[in-house]
C-alpha atoms as a PDB file:
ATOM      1  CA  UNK A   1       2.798  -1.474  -8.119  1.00  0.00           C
ATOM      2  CA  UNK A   2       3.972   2.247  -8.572  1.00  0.00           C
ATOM      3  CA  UNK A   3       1.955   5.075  -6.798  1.00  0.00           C
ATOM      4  CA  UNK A   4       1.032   8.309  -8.232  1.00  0.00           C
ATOM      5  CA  UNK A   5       3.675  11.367  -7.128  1.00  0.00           C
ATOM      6  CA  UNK A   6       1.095  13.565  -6.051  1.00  0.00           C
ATOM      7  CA  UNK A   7      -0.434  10.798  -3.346  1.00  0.00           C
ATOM      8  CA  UNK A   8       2.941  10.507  -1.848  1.00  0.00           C
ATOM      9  CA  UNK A   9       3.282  14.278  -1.710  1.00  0.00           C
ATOM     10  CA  UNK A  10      -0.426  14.535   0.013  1.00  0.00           C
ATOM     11  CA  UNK A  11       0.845  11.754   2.249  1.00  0.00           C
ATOM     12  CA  UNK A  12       4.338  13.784   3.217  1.00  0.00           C
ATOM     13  CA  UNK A  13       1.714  16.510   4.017  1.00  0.00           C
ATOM     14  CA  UNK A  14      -0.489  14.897   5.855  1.00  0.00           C
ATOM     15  CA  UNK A  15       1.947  13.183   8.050  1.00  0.00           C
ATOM     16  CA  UNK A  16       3.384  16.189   8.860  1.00  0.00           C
ATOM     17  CA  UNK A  17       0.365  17.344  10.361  1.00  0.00           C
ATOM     18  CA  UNK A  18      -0.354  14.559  12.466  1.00  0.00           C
ATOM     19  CA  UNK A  19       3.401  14.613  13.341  1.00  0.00           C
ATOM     20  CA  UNK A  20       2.965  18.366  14.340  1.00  0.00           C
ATOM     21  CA  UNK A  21       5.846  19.501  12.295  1.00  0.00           C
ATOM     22  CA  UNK A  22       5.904  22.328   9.761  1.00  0.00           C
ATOM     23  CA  UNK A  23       4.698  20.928   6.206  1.00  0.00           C
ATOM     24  CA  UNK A  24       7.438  21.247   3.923  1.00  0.00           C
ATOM     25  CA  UNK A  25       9.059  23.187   1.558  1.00  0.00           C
ATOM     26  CA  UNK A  26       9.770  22.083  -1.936  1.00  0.00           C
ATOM     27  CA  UNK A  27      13.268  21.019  -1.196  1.00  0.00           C
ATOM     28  CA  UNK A  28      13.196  19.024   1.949  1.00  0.00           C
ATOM     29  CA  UNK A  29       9.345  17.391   0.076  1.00  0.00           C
ATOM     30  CA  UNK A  30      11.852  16.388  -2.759  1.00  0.00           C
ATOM     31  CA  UNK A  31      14.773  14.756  -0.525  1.00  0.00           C
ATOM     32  CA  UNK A  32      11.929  12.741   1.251  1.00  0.00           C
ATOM     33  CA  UNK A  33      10.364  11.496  -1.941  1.00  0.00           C
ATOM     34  CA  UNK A  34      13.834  10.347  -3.333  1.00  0.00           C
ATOM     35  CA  UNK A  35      14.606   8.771   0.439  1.00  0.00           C
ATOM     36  CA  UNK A  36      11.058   6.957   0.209  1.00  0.00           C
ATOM     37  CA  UNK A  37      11.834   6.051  -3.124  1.00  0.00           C
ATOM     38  CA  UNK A  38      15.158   4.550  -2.058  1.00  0.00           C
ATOM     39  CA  UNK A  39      14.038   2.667   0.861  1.00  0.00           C
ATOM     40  CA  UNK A  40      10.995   1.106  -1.374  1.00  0.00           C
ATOM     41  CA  UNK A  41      13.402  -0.056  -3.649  1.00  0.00           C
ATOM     42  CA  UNK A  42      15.570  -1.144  -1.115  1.00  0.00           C
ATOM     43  CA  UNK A  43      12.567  -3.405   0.281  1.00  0.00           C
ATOM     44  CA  UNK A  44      10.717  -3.979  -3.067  1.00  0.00           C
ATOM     45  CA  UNK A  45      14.043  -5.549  -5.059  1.00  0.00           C
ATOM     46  CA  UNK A  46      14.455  -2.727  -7.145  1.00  0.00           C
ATOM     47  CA  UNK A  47      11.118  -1.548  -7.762  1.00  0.00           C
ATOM     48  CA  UNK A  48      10.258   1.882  -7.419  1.00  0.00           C
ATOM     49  CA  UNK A  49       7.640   3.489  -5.182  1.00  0.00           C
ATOM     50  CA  UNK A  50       6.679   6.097  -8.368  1.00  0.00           C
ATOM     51  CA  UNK A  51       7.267   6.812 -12.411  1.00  0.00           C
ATOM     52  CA  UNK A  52      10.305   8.916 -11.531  1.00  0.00           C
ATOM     53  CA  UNK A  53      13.209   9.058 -12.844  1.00  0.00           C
ATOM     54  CA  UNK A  54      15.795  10.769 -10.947  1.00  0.00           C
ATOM     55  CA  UNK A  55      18.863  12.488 -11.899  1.00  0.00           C
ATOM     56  CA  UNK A  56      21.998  14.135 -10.126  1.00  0.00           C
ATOM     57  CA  UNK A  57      20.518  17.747 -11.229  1.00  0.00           C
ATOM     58  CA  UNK A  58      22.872  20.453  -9.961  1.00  0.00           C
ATOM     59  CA  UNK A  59      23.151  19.950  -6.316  1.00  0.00           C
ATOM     60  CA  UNK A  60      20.965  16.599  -5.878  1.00  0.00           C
ATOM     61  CA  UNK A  61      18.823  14.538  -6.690  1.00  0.00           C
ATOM     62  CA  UNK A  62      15.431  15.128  -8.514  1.00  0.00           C
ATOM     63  CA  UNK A  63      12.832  14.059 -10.653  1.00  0.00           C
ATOM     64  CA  UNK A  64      12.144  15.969 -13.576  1.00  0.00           C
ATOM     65  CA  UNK A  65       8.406  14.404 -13.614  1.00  0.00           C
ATOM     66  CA  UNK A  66       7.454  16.963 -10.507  1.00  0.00           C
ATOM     67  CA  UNK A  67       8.256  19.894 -12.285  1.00  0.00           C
ATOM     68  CA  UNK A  68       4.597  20.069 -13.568  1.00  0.00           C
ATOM     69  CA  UNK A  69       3.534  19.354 -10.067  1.00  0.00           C
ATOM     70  CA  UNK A  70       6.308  21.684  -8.126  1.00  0.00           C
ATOM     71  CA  UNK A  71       4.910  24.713 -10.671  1.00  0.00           C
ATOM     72  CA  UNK A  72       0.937  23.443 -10.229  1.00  0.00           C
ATOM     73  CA  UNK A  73      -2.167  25.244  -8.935  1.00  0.00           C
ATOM     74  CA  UNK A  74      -1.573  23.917  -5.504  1.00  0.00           C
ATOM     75  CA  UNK A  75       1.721  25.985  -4.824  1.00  0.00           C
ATOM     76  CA  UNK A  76       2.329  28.726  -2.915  1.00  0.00           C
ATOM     77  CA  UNK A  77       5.122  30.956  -3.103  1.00  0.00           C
ATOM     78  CA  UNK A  78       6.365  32.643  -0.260  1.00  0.00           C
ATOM     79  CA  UNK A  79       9.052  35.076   0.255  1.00  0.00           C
ATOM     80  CA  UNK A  80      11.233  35.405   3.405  1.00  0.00           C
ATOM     81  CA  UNK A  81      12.764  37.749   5.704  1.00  0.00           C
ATOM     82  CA  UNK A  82      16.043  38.425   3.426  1.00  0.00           C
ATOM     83  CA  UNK A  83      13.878  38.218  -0.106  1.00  0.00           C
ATOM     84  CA  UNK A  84      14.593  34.312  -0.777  1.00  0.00           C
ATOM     85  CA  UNK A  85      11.094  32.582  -1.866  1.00  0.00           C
ATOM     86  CA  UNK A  86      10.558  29.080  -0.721  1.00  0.00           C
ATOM     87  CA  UNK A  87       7.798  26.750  -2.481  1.00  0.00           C
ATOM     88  CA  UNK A  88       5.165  25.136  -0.488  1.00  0.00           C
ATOM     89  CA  UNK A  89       1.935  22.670  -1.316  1.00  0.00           C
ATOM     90  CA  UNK A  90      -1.133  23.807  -0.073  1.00  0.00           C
ATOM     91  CA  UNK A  91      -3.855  21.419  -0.027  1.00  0.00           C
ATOM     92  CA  UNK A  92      -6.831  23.041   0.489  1.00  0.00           C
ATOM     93  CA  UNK A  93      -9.329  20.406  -0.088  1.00  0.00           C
ATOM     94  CA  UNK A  94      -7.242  17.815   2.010  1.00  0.00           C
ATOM     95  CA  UNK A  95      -9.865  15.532   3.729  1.00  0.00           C
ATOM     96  CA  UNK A  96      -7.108  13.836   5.799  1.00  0.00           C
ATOM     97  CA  UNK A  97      -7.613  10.700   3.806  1.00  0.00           C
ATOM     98  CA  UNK A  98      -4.727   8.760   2.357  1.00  0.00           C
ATOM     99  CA  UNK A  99      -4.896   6.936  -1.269  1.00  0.00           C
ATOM    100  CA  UNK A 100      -1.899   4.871  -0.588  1.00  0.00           C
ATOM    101  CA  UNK A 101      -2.221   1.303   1.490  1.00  0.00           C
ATOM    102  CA  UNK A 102      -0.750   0.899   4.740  1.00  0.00           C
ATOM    103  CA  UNK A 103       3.131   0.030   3.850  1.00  0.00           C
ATOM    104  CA  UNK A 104       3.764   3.090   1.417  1.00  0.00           C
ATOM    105  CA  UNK A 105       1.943   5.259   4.838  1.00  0.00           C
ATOM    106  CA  UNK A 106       3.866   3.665   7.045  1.00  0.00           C
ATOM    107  CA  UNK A 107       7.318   4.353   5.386  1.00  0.00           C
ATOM    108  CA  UNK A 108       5.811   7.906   5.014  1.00  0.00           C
ATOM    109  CA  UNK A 109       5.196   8.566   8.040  1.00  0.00           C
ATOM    110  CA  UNK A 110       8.903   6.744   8.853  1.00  0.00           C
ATOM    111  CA  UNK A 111      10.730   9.451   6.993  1.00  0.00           C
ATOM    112  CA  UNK A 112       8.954  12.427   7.836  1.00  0.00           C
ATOM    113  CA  UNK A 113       9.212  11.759  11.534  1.00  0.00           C
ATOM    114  CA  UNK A 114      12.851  11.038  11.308  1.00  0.00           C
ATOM    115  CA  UNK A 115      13.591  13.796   8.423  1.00  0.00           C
ATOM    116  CA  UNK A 116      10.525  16.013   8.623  1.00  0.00           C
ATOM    117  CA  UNK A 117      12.003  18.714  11.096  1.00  0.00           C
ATOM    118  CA  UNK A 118      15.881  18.167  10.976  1.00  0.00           C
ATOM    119  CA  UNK A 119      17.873  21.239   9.903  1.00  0.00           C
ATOM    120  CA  UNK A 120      18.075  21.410   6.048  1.00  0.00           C
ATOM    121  CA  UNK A 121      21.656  20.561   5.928  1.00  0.00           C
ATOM    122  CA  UNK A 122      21.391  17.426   8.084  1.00  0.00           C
ATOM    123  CA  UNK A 123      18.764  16.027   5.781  1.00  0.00           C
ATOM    124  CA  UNK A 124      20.787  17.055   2.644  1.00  0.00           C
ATOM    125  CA  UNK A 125      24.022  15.587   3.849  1.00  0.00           C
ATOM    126  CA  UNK A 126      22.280  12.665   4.298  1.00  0.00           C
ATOM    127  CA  UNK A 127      20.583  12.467   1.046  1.00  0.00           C
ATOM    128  CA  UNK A 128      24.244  13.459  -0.828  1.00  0.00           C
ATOM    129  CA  UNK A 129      26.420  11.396   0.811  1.00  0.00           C
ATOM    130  CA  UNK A 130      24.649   8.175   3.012  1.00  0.00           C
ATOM    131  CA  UNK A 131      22.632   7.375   0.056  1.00  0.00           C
ATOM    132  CA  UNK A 132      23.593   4.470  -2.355  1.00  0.00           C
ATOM    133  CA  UNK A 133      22.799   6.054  -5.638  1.00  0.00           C
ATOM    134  CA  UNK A 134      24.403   9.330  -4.775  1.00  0.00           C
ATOM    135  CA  UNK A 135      27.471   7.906  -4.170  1.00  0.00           C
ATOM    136  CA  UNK A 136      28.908   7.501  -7.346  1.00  0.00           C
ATOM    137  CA  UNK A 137      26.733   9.880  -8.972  1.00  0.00           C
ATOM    138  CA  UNK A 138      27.718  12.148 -12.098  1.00  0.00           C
ATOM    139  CA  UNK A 139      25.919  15.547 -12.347  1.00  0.00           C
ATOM    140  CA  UNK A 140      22.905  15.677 -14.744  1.00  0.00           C
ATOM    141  CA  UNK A 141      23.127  11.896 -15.047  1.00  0.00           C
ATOM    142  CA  UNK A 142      20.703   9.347 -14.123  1.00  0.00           C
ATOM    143  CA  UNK A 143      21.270   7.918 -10.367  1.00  0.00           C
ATOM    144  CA  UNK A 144      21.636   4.300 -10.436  1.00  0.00           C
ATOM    145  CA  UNK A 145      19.571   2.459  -8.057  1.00  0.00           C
ATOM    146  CA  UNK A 146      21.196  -0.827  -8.536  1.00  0.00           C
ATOM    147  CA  UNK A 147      23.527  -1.186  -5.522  1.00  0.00           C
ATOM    148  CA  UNK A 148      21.066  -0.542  -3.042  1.00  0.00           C
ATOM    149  CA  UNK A 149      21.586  -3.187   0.365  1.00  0.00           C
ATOM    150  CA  UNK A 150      18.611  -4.886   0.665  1.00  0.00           C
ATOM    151  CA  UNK A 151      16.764  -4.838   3.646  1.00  0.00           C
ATOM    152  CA  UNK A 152      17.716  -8.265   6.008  1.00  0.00           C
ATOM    153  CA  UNK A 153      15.564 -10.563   5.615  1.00  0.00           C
ATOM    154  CA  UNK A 154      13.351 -10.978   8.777  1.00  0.00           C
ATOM    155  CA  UNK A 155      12.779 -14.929  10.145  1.00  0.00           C
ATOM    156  CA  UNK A 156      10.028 -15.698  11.017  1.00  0.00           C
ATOM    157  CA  UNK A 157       9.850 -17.216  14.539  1.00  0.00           C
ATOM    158  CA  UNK A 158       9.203 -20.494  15.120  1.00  0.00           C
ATOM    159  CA  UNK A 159       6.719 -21.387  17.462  1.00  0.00           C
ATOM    160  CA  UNK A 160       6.668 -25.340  19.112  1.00  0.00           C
ATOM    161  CA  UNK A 161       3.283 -25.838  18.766  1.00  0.00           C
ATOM    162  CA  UNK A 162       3.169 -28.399  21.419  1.00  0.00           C
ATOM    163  CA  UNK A 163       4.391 -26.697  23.883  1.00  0.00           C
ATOM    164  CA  UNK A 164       2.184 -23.662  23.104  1.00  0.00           C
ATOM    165  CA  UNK A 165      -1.002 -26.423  23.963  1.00  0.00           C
ATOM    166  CA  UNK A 166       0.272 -27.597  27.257  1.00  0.00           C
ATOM    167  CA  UNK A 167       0.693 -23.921  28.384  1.00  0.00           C
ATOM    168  CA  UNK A 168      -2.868 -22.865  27.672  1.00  0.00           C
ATOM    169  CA  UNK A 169      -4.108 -26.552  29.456  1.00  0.00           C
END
């Protein structure tokens, strides 16, 4: 099952908040969609968390299906102290409810609190160069998700049943 783009953006945001941490600009909100996308797929055997289809696009990664939501209603533009403008959501009508079930949160709420406050070029180093589909990665070409390491599997653990009853006797 693939989840809408703009839930997992309200989810970045609202994990932020509960985290505490600054809500992000466009390009760190980005890199953590991509990383959640990679770690889905990583756990999901290829399947992707979204519909997007990401490219090496001049310095990184991105999907050209945000564009419409990067340049939407609920941006704000904001210009700093030497004149550079940074993009921001800003959900006014955010209710602190989530859309998404407990996994997709949960991975969330993973990679903002590991990623969510990190200097920018910690997180983008990361993204360029620790990241499976990056690796091999030709500018304005599609990334190729296919040599992702799968999560270990996790055993389960095996419980003697007998013994189990004669300790609760």
């Amino acid at each position: 099952m693939q989840f809408e783009p703009i839930d997992l953006i309200k989810e970045v945001y609202r994990q932020t908040k509960l985290l505490r941490m600054h809500p992000p600009y466009v390009t760190r909100l980005v890199k953590l969609l991509y990383l959640a996308d990679v770690e889905w797929r990583r756990a999901h055997g290829g399947e992707p968390i979204a519909n997007l289809t990401w490219k090496f696009l001049h310095f990184g990664p991105y999907a050209n299906e945000l564009a419409d939501l990067l340049g939407g209603p609920e941006v704000e533009v904001k210009e700093l102290e030497h004149g550079k403008e940074v993009r921001s959501f800003n959900f006014r009508d955010d209710d602190g409810e989530t859309a998404l079930p407990g996994e997709v949160v949960s991975l969330v709420r993973q990679l903002v609190s590991k990623w969510g406050d990190v200097p920018i070029n910690k997180l983008l180093d990361h993204v360029y160069f620790d990241t499976e589909p990056m690796e091999n990665a030709k500018r304005y070409e599609l990334l190729d998700f296919s040599g992702l390491i799968p999560l270990p599997a996790v055993k389960k653990p095996r419980f003697n049943q007998a013994k189990i009853g004669r300790a609760s006797c």
